[in-house]
C-alpha atoms as a PDB file:
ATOM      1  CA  UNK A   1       0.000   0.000   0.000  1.00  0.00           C
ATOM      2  CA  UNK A   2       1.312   3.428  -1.449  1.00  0.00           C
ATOM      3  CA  UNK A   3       1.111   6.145   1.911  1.00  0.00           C
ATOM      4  CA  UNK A   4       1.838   9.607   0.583  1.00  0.00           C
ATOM      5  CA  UNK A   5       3.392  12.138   3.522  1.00  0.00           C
ATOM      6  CA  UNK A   6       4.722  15.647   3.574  1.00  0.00           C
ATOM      7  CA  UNK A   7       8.142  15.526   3.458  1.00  0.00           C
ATOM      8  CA  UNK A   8      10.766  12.495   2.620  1.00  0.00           C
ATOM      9  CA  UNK A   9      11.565   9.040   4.287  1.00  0.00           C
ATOM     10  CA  UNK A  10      12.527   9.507   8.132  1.00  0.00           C
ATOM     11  CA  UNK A  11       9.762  12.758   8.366  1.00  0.00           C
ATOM     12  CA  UNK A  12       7.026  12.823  11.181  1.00  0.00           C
ATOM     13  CA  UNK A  13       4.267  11.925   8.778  1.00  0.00           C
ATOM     14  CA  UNK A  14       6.351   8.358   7.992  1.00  0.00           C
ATOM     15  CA  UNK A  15       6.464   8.198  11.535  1.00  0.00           C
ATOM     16  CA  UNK A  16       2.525   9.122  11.704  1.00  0.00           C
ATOM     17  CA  UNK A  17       2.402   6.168   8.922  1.00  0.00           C
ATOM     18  CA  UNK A  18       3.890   3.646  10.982  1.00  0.00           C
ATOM     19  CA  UNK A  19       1.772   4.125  13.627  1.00  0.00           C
ATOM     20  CA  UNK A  20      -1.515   4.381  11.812  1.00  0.00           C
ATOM     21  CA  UNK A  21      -0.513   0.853   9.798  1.00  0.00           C
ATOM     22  CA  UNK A  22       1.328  -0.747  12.596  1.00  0.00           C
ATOM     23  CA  UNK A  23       2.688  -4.136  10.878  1.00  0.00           C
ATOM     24  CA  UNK A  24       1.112  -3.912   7.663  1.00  0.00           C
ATOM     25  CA  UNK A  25       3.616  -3.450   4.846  1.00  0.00           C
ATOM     26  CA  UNK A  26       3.396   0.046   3.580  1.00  0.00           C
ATOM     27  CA  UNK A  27       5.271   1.881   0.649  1.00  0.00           C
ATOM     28  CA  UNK A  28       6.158   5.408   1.515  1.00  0.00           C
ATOM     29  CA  UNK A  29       5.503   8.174  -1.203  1.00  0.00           C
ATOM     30  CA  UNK A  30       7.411  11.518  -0.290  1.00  0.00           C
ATOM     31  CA  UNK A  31       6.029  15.001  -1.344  1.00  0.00           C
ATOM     32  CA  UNK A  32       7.689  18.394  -0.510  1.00  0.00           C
ATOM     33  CA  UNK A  33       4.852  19.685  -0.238  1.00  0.00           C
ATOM     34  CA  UNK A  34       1.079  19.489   1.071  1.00  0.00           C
ATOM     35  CA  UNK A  35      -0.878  20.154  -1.864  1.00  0.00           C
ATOM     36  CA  UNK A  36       1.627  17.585  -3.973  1.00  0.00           C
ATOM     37  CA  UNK A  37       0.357  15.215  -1.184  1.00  0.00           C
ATOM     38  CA  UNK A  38      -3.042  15.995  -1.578  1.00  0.00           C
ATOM     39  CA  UNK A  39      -2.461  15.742  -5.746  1.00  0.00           C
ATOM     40  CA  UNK A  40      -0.694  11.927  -5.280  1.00  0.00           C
ATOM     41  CA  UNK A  41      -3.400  11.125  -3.595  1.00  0.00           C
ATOM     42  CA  UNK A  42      -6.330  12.008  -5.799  1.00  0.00           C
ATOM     43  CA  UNK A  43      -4.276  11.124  -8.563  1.00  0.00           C
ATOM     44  CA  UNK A  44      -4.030   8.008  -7.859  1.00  0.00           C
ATOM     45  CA  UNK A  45      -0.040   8.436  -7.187  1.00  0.00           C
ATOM     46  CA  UNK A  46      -0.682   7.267  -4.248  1.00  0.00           C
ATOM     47  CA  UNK A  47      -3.271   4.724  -2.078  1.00  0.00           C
ATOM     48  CA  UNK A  48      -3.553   7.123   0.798  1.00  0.00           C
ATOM     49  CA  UNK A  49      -2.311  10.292   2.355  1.00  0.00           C
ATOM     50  CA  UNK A  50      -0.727  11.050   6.149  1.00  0.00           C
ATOM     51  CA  UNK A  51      -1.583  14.790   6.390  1.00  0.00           C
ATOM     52  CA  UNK A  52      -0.260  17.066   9.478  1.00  0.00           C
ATOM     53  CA  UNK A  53      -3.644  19.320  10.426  1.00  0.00           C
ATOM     54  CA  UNK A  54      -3.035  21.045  13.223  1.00  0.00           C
ATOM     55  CA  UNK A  55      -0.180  21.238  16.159  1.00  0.00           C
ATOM     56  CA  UNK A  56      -0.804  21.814  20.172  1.00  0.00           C
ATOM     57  CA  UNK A  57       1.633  24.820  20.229  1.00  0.00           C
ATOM     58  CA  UNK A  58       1.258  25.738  16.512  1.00  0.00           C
ATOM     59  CA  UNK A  59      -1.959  25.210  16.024  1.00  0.00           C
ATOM     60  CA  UNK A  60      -4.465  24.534  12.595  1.00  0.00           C
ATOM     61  CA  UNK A  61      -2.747  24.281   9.683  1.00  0.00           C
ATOM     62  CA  UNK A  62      -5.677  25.811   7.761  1.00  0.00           C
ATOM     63  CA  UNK A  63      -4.618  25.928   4.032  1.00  0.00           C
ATOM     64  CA  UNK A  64      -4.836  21.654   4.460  1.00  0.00           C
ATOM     65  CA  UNK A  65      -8.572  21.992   4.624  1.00  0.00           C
ATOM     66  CA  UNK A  66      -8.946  23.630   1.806  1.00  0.00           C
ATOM     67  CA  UNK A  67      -6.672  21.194  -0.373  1.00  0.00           C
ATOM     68  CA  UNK A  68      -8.894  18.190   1.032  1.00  0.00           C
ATOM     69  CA  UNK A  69     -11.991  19.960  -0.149  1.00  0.00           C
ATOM     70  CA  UNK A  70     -10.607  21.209  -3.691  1.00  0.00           C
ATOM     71  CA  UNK A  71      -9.055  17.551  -4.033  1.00  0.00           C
ATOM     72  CA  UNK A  72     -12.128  16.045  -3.362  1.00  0.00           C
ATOM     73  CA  UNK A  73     -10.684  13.755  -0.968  1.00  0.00           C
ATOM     74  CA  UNK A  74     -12.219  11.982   2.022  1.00  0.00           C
ATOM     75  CA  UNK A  75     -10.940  11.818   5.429  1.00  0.00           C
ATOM     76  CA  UNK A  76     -11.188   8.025   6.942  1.00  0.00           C
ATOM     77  CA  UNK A  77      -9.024   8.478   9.927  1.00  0.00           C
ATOM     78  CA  UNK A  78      -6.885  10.216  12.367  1.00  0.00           C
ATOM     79  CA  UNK A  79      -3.947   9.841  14.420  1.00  0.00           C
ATOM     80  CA  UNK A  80      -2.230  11.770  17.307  1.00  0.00           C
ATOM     81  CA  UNK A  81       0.911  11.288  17.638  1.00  0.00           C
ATOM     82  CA  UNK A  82       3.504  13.226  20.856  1.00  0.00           C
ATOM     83  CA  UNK A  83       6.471  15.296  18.906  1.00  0.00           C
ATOM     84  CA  UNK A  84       9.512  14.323  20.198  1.00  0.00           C
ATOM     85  CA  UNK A  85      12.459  16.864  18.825  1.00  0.00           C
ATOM     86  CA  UNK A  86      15.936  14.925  19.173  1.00  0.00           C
ATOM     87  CA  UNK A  87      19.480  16.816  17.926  1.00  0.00           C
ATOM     88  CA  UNK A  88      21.711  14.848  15.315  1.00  0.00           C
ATOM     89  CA  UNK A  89      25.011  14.718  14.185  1.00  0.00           C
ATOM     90  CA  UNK A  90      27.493  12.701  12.438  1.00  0.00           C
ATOM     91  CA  UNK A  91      29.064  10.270  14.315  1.00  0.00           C
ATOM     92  CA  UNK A  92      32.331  11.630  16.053  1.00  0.00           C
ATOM     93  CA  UNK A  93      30.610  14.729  16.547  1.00  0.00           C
ATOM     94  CA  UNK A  94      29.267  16.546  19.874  1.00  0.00           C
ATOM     95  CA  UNK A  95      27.541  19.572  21.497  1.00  0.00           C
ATOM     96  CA  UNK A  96      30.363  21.523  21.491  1.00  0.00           C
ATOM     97  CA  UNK A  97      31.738  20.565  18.226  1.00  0.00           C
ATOM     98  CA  UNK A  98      28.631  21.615  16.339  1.00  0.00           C
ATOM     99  CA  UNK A  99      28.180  25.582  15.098  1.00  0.00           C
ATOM    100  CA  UNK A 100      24.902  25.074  12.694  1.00  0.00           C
ATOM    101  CA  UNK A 101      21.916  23.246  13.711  1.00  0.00           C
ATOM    102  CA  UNK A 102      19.143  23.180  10.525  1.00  0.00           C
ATOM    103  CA  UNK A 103      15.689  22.317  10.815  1.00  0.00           C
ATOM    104  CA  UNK A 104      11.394  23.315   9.741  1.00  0.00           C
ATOM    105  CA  UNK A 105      10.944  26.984  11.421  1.00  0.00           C
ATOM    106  CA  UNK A 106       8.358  25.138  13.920  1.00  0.00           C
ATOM    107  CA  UNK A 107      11.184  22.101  15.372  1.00  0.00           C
ATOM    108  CA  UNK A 108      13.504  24.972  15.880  1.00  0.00           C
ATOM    109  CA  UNK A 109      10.799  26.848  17.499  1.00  0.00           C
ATOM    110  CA  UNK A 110      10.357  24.196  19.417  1.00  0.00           C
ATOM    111  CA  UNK A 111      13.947  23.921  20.606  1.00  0.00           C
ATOM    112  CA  UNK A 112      15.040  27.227  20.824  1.00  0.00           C
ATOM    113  CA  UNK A 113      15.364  27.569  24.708  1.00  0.00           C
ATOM    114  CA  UNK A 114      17.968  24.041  24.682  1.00  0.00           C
ATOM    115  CA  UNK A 115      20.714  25.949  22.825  1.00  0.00           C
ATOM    116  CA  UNK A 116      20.722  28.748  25.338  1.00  0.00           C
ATOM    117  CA  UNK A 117      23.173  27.188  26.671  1.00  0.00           C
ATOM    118  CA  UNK A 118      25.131  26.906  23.527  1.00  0.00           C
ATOM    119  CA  UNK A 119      25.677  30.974  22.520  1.00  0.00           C
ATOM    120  CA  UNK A 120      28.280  29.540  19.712  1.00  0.00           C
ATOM    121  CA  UNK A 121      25.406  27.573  17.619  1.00  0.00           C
ATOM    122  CA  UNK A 122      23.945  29.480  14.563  1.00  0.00           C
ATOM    123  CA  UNK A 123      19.973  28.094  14.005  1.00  0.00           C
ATOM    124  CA  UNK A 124      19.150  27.878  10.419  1.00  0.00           C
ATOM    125  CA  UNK A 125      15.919  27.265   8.638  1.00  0.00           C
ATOM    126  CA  UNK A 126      15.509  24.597   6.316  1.00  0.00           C
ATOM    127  CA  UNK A 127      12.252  23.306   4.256  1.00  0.00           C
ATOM    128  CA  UNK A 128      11.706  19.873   6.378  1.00  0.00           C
ATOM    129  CA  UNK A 129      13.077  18.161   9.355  1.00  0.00           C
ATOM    130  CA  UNK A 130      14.221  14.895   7.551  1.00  0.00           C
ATOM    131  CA  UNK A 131      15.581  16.842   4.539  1.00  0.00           C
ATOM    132  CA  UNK A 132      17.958  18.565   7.296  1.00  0.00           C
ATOM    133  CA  UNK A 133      18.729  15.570   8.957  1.00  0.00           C
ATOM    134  CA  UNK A 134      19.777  13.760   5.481  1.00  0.00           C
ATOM    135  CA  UNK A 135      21.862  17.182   4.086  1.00  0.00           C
ATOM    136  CA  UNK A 136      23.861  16.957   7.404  1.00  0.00           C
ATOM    137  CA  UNK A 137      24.591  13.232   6.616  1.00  0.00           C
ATOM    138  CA  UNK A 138      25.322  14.100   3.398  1.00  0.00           C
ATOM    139  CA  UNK A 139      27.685  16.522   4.514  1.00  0.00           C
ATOM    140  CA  UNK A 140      29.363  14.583   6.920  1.00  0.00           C
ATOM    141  CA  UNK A 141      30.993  17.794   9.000  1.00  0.00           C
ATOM    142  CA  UNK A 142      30.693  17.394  13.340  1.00  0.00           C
ATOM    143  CA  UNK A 143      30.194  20.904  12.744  1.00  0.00           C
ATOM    144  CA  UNK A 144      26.868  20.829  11.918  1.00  0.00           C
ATOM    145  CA  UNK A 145      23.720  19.135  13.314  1.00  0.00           C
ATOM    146  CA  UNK A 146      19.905  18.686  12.711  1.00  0.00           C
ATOM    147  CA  UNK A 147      16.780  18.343  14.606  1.00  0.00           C
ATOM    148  CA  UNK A 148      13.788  15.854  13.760  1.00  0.00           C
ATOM    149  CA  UNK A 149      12.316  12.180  14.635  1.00  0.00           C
ATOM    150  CA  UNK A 150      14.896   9.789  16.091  1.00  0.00           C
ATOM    151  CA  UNK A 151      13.651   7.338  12.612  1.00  0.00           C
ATOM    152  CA  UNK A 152      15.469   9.652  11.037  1.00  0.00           C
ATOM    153  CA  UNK A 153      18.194  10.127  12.720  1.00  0.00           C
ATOM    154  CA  UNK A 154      18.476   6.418  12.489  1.00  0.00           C
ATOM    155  CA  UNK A 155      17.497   6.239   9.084  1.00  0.00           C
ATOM    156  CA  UNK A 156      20.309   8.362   7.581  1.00  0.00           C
ATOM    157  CA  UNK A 157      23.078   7.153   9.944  1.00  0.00           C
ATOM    158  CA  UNK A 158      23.291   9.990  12.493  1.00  0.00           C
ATOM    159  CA  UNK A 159      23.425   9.937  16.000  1.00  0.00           C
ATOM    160  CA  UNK A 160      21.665  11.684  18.875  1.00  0.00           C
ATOM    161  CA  UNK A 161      23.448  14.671  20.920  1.00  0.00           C
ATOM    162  CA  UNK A 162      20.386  15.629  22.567  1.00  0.00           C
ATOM    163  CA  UNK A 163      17.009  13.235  23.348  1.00  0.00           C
ATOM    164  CA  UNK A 164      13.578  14.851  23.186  1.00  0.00           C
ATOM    165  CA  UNK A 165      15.240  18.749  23.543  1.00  0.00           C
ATOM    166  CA  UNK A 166      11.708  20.245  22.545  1.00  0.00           C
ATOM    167  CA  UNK A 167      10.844  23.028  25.451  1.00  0.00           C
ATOM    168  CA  UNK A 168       7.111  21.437  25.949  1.00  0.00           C
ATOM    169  CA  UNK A 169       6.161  17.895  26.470  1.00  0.00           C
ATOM    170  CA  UNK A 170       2.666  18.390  25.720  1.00  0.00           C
ATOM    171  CA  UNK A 171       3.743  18.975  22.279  1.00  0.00           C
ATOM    172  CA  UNK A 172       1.186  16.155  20.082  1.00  0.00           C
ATOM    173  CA  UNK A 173       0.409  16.895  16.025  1.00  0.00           C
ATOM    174  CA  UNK A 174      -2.873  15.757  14.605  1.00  0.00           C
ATOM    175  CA  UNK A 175      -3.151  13.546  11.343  1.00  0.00           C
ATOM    176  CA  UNK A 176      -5.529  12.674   9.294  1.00  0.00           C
ATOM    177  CA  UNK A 177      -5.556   9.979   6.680  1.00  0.00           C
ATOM    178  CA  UNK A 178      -6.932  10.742   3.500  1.00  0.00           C
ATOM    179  CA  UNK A 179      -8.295   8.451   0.558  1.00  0.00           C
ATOM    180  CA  UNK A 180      -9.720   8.975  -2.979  1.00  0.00           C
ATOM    181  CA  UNK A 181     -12.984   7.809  -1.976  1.00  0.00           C
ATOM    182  CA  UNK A 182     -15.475   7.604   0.919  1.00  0.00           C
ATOM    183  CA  UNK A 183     -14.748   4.539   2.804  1.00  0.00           C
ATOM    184  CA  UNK A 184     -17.620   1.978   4.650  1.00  0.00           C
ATOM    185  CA  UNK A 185     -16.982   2.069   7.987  1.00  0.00           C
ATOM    186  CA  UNK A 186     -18.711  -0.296  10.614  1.00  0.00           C
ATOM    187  CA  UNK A 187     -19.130   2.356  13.136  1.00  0.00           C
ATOM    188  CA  UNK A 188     -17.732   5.837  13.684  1.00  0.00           C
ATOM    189  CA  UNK A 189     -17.962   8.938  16.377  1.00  0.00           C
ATOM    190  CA  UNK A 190     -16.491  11.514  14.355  1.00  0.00           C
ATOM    191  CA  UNK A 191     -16.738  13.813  11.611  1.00  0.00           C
ATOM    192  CA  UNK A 192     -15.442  16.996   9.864  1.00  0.00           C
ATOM    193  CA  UNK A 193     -17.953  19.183   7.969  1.00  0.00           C
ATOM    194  CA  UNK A 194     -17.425  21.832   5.581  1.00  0.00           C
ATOM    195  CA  UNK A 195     -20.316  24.564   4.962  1.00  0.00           C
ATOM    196  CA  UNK A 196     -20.796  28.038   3.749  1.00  0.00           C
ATOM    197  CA  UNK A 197     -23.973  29.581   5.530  1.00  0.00           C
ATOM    198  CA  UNK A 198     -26.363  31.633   3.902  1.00  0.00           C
ATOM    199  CA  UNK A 199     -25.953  35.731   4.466  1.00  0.00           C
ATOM    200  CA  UNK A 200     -27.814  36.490   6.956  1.00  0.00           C
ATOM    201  CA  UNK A 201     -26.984  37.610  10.938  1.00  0.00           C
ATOM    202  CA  UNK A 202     -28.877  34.585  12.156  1.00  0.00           C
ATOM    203  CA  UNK A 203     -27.517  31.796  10.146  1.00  0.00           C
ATOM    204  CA  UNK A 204     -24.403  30.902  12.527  1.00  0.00           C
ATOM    205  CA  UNK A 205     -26.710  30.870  15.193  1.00  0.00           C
ATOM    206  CA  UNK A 206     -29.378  29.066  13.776  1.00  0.00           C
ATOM    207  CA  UNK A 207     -26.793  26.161  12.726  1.00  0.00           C
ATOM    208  CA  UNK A 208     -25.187  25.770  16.309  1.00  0.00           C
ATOM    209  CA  UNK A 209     -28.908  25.224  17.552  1.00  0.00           C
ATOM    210  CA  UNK A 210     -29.391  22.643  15.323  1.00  0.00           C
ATOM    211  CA  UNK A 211     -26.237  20.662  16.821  1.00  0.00           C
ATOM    212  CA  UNK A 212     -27.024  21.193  20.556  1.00  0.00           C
ATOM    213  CA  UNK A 213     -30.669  19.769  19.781  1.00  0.00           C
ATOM    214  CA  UNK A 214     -28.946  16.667  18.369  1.00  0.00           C
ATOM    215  CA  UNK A 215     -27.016  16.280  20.877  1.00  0.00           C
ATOM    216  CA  UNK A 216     -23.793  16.565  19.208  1.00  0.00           C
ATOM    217  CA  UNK A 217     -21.078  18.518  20.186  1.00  0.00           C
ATOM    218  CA  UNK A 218     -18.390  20.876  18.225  1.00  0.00           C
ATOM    219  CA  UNK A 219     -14.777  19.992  18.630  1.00  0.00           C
ATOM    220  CA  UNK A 220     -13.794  22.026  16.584  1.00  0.00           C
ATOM    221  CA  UNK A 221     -14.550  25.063  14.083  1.00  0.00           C
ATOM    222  CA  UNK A 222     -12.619  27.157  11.524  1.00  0.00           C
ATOM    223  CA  UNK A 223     -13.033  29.923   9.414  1.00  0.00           C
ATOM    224  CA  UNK A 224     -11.723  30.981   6.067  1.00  0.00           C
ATOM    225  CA  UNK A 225     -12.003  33.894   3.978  1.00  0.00           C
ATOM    226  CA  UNK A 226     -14.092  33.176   0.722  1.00  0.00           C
ATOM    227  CA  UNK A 227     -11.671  34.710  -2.129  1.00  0.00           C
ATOM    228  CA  UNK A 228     -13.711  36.759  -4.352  1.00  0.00           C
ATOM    229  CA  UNK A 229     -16.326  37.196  -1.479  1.00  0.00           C
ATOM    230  CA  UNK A 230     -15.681  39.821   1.201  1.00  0.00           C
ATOM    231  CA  UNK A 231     -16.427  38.622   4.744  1.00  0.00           C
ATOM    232  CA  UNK A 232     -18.316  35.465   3.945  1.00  0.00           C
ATOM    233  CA  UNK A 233     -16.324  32.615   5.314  1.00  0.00           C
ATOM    234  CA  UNK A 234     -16.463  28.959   4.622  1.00  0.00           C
ATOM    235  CA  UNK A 235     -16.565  27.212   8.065  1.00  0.00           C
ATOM    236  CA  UNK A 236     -14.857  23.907   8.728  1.00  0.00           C
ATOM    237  CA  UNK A 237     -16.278  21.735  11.762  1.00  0.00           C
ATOM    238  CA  UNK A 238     -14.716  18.296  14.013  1.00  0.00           C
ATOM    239  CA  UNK A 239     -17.951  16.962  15.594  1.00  0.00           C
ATOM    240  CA  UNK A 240     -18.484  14.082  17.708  1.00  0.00           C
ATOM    241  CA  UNK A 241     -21.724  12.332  18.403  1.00  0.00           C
ATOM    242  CA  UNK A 242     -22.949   8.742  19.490  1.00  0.00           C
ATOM    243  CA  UNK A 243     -24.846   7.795  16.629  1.00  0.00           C
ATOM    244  CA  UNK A 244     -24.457   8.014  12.788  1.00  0.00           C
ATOM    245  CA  UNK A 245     -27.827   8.815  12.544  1.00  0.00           C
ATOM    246  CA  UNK A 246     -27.551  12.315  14.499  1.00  0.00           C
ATOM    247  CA  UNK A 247     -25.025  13.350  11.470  1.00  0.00           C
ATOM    248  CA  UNK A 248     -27.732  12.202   8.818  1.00  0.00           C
ATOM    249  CA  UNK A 249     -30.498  13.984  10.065  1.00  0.00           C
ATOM    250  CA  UNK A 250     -28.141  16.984  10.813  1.00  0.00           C
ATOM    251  CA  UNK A 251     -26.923  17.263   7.119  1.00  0.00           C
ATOM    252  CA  UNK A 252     -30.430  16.921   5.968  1.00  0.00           C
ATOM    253  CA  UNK A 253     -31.693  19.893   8.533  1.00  0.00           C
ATOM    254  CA  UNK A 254     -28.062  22.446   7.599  1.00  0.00           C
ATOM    255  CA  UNK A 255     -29.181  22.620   3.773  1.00  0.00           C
ATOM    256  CA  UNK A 256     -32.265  24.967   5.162  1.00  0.00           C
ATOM    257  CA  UNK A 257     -29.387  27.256   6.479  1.00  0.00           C
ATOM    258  CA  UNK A 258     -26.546  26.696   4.069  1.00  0.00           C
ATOM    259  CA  UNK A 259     -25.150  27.711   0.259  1.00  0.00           C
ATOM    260  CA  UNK A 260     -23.372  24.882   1.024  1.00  0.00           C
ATOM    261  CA  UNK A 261     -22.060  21.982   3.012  1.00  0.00           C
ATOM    262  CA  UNK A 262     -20.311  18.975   2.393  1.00  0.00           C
ATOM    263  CA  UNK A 263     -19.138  15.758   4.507  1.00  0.00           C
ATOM    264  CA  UNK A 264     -15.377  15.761   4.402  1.00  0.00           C
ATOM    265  CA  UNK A 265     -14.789  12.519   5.722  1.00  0.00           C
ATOM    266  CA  UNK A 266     -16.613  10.387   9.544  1.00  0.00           C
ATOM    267  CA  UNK A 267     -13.962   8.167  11.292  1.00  0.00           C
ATOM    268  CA  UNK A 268     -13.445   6.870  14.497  1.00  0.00           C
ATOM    269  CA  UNK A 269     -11.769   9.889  16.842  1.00  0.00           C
ATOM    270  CA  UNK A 270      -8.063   8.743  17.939  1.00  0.00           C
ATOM    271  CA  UNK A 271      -7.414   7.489  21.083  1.00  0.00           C
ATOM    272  CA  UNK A 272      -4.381   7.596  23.113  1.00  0.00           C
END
């Protein structure tokens, strides 16, 4: 089975992977970017998609919402997963040999308060934790260092100077896993909505009292600006209910309310 992730082999989302498919073999297809993941996945590129959708100290990754609506894909899945941020460097080299750590803007972010104690190191930028961890192999200088997931630290023959440096330990990303089509599912407690309400005051309103009569509750909401349409937002909502039927009979009562809504995917929430 072909996973498409956001980034290359030995990135978070692989990691993600792994844990969503525990033993089952799984073929990793690596994208530099989100919407090339979202593309290799509607395409056909790929069997599924591992997509990052929001962070507990970054937060929602909006601009993944809309690719999942524009690529018409459907959401069968999520998985939590904690962020552990772990320095490497070529073997031979140590915290006080290295001068340039690279890494994504967030891991570095992340880490910033660890190398406090290390006025000498430079941080630098890069497009994707693995990526850095791989150019520093590739390099092969004690000089320099990366930060990412201990996979790929493994992966491209590194090894750790600092274990799980990140300044929070509540740090946990949310994934969802994305296929080309809706899937059957036996049972589920979870879905994410998309809907555009009709313009007028009462409409947001209106729609929230429709959810609280049913008995379902709102994990989640997000707006986005409509381009073309000044201040009329598309909405994006996690909800969780009991029974499958409370979603169907709150789809059929939104379309009274709504220019539009659409099911973006129901799935079993995550535990952990």
């Amino acid at each position: 089975m072909k996973i498409a992730i956001q980034g290359i082999a030995g990135a978070f989302h692989e990691e993600a992977a792994r844990l969503r498919f525990g033993d089952q073999p799984i073929e990793i297809v690596p994208c530099l970017t989100f919407r090339e993941l979202a593309a290799a996945v509607a395409s056909g590129l790929a069997d599924k998609g591992i997509m990052a959708i929001e962070n507990t100290l970054a937060g929602t990754i909006q601009p993944n919402l809309d690719l999942i609506r524009e690529h018409q894909l459907w959401i069968s899945g999520e998985v939590i997963m904690r962020i552990r941020q772990h320095l490497g460097g070529v073997p031979g080299s140590s915290l006080q040999s290295i001068r340039k750590v690279y890494s994504h803007y967030m891991a570095l972010n992340q880490c910033r308060p660890f190398f406090d104690a290390y006025p000498a190191v430079e941080l630098i930028e890069s497009e994707d934790t693995a990526l850095s961890i791989r150019n520093v192999a590739e390099a092969g200088s004690t000089k320099l260092a990366a930060i990412g997931s201990s996979l790929a630290i493994s992966q491209y023959g590194l090894v750790v100077l600092g274990e799980g440096i990140e300044t929070s330990k509540q740090n946990y990303t949310r994934f969802l896993l994305l296929d080309r089509q809706p899937q059957q599912v036996i049972s589920c407690n979870k879905a994410t909505l998309s809907l555009v309400l009709q313009p007028h005051p009462e409409a947001f309103t209106q729609a929230m009292a429709l959810l609280q009569e049913r008995g379902i509750q709102v994990s989640k909401i997000e707006s986005l600006a409509i381009p073309g349409r000044p201040w009329h937002y598309r909405y994006y909502l996690d909800l969780r209910f009991e029974a499958e039927e409370q979603l169907d009979e709150l789809l059929l009562s939104l379309y009274t309310l709504t220019e539009s809504v659409d099911l973006l995917g129901k799935y079993t929430a995550h535990t952990h």
